[in-house]
N, C-alpha and C. Protein backbone atom coordinates (compact mmCIF):
# COMPACT_ATOMS: atom_id res chain seq x y z
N UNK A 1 2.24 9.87 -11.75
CA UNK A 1 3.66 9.83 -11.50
C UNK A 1 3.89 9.72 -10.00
N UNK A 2 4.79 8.96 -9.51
CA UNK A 2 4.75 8.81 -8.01
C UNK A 2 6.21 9.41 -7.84
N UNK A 3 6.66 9.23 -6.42
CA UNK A 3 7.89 9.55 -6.33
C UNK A 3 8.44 9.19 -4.70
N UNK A 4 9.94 8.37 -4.53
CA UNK A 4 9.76 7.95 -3.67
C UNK A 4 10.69 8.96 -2.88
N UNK A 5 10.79 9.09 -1.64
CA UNK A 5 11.52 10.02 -0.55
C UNK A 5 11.80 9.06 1.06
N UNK A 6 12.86 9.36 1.40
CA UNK A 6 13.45 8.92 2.65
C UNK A 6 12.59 9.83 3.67
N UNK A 7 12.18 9.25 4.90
CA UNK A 7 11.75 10.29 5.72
C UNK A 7 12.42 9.64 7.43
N UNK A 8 12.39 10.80 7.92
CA UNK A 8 13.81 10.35 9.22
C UNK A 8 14.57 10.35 9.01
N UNK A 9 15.26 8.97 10.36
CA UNK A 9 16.94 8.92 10.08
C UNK A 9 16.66 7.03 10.21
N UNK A 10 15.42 6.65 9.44
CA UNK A 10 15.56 5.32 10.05
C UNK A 10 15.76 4.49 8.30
N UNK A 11 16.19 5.75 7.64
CA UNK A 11 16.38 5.09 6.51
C UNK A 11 15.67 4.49 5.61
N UNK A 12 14.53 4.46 5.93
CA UNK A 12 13.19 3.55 5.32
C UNK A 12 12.72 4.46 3.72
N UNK A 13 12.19 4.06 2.60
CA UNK A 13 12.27 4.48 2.13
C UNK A 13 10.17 4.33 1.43
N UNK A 14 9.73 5.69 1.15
CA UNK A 14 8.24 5.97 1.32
C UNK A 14 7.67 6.68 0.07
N UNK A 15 6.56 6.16 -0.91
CA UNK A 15 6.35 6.37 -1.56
C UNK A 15 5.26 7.57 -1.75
N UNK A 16 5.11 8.34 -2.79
CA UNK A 16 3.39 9.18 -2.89
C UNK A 16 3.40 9.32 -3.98
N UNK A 17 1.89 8.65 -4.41
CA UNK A 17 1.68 9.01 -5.53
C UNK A 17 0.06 9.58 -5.53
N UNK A 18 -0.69 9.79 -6.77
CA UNK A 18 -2.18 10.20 -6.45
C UNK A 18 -3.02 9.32 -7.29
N UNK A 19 -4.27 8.12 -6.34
CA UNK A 19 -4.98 7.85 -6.90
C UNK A 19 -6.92 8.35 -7.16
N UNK A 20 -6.78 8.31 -8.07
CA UNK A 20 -8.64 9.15 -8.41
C UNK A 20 -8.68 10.70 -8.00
N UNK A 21 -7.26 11.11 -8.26
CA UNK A 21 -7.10 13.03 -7.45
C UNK A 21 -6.99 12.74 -5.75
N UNK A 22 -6.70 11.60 -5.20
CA UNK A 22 -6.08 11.28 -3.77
C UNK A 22 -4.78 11.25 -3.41
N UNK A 23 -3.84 12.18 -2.89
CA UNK A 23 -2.98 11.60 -2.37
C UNK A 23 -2.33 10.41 -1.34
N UNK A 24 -1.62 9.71 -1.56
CA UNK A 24 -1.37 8.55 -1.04
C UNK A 24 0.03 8.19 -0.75
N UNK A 25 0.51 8.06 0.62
CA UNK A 25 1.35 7.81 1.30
C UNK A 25 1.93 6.37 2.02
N UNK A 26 2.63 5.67 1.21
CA UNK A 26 2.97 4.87 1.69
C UNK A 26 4.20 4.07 2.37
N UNK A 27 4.59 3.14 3.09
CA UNK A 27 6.06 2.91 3.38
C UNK A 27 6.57 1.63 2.32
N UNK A 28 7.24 1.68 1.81
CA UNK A 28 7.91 0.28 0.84
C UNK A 28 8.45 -0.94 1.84
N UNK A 29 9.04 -0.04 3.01
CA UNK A 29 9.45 -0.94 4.38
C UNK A 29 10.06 -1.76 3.66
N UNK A 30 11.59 -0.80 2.85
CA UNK A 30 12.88 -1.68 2.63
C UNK A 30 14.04 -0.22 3.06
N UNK A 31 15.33 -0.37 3.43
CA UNK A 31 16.61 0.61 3.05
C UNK A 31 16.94 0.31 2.11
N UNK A 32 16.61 -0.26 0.72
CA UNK A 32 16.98 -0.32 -0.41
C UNK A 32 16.57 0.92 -1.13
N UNK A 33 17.03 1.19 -1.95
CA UNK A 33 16.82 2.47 -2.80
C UNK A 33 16.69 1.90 -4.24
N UNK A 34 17.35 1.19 -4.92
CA UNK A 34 16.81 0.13 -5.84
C UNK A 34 16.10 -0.89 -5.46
N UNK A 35 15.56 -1.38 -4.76
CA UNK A 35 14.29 -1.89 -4.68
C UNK A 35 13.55 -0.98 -4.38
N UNK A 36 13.38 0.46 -3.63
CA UNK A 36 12.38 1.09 -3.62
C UNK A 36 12.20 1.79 -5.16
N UNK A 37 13.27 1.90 -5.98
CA UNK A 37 12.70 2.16 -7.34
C UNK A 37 12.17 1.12 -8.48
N UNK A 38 12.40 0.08 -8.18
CA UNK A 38 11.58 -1.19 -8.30
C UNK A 38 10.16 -1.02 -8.60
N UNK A 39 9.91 -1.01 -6.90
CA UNK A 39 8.52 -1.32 -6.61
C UNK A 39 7.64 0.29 -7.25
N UNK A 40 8.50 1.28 -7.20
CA UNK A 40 7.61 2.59 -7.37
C UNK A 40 7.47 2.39 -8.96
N UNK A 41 8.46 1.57 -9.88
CA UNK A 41 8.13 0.99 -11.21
C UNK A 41 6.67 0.52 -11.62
N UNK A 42 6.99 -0.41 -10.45
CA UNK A 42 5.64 -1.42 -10.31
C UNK A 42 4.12 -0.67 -10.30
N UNK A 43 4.37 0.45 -9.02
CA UNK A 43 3.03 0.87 -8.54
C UNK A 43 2.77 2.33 -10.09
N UNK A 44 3.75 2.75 -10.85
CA UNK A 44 3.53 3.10 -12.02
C UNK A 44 2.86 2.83 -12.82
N UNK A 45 3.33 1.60 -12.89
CA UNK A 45 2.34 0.24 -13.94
C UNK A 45 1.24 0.13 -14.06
N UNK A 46 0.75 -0.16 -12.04
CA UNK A 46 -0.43 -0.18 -12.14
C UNK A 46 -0.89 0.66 -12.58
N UNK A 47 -0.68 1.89 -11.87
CA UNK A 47 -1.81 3.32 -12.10
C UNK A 47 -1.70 3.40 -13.83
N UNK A 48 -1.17 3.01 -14.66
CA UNK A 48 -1.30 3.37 -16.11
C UNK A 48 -2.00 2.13 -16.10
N UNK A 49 -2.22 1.25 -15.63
CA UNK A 49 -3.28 -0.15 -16.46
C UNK A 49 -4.50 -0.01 -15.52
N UNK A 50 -4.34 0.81 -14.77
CA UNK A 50 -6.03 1.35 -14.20
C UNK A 50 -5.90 0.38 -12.54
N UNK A 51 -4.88 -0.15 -12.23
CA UNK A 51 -5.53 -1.49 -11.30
C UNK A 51 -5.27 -0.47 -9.72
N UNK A 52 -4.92 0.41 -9.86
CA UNK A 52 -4.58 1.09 -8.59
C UNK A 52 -6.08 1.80 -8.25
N UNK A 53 -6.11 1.51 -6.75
CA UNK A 53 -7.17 1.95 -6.32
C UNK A 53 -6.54 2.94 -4.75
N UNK A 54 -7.66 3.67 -4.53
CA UNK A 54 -7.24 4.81 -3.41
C UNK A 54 -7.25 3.83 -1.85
N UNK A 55 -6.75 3.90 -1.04
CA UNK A 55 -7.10 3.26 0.16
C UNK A 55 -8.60 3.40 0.30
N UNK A 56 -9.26 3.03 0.98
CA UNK A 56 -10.55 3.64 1.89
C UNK A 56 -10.41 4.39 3.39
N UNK A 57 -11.09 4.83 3.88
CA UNK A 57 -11.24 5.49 5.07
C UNK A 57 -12.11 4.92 5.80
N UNK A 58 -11.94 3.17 5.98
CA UNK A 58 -13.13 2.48 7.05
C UNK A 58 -13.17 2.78 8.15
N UNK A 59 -14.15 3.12 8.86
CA UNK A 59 -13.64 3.40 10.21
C UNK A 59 -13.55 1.95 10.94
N UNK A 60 -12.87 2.40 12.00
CA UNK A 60 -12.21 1.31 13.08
C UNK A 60 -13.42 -0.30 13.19
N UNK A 61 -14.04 0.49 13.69
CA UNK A 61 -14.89 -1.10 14.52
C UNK A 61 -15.35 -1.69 12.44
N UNK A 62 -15.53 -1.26 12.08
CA UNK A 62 -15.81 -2.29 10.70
C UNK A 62 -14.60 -2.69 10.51
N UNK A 63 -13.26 -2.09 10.43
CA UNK A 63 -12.05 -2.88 9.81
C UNK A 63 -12.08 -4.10 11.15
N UNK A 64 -12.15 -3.85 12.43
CA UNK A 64 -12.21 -5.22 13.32
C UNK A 64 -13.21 -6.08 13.40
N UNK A 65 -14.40 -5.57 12.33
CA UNK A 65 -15.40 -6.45 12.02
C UNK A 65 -14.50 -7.35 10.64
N UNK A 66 -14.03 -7.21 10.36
CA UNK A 66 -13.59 -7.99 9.34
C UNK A 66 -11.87 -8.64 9.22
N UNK A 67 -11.75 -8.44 10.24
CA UNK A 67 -10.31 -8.87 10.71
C UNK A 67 -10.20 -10.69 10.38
N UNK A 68 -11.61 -11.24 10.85
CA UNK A 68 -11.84 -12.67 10.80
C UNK A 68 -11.55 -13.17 9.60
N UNK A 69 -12.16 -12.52 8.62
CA UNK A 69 -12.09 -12.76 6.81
C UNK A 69 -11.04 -12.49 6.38
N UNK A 70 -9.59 -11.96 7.42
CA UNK A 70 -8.51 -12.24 6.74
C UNK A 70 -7.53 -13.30 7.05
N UNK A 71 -8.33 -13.94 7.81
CA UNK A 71 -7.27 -15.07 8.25
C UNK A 71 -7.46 -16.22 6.78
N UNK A 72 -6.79 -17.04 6.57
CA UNK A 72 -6.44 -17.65 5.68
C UNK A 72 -6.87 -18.92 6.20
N UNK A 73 -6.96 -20.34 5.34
CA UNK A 73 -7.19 -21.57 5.48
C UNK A 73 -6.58 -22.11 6.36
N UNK A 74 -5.06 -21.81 6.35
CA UNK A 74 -4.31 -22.14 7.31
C UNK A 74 -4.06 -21.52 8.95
N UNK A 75 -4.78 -20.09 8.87
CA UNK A 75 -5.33 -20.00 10.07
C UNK A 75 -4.29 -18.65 10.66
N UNK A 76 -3.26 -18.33 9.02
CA UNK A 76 -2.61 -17.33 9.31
C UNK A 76 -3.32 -15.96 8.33
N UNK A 77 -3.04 -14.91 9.44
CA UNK A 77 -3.46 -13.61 8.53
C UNK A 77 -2.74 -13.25 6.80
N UNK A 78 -4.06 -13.01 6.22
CA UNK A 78 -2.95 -12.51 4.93
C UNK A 78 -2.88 -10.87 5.36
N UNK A 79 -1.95 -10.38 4.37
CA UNK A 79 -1.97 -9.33 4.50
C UNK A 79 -2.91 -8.36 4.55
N UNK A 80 -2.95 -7.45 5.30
CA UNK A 80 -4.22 -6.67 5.38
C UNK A 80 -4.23 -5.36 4.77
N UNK A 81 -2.65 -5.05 3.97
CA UNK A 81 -2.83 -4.11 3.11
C UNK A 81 -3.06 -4.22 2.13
N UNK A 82 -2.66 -5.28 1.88
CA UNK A 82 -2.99 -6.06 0.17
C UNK A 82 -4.76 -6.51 0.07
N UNK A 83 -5.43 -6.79 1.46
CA UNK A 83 -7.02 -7.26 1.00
C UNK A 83 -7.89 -5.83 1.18
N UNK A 84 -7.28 -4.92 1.63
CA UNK A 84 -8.11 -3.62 1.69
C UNK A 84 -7.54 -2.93 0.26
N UNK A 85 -6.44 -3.11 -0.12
CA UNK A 85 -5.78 -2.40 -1.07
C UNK A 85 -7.29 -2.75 -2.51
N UNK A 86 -7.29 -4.04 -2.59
CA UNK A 86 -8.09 -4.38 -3.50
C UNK A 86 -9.88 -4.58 -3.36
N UNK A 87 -10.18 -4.31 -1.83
CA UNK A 87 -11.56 -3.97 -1.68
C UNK A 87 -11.87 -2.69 -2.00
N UNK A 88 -10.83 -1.76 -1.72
CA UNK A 88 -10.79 -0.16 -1.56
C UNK A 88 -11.43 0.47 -2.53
C-alpha cells in the first residue's frame, strides 16, 4: 500500500511505499493531486503484479561508470530513473 504526502511549501507532491520490506521515497514532480493519485494507482499495480523493484544503493563512481549506456541512439539521455528503476 503506498501513500502519497505533500512535503514543504513547494507544493510538490511525494510518494512511499515499501518494496521487498524497503522503504521508498519518491517525488511524482507534479502539484497535481489527481495526477499524483493516478500515478500512486499505477505504482499499486505494479507492486501487486510483482514488477516493482527496490532502488539499488550503487555507489557513485559505478553510476558515472554507466552514465554512457544511458544515452540513447539519438545521443539524448533516457531517463535515469526509469533504467536504474528496472536494473535495480
Amino acid at each position: 500500500m503506498a501513500s502519497i504526502f505533500k512535503r514543504g511549501s513547494g507544493g510538490i507532491w511525494y510518494i512511499k511505499y515499501y518494496v521487498n520490506g524497503r522503504q521508498v521515497y519518491e517525488s511524482l514532480d507534479t502539484t497535481s493531486e489527481r495526477l499524483a493519485q493516478r500515478m500512486k494507482r499505477e505504482i499499486e499495480a505494479d507492486e501487486v503484479a510483482g514488477r516493482l523493484q527496490a532502488p539499488s544503493k550503487i555507489p557513485l563512481s559505478e553510476f558515472l561508470a554507466q552514465v554512457p549506456k544511458l544515452r540513447g541512439e539519438n545521443g539524448v539521455f533516457d531517463s535515469a530513473k526509469a533504467a536504474f528503476r528496472q536494473k535495480s
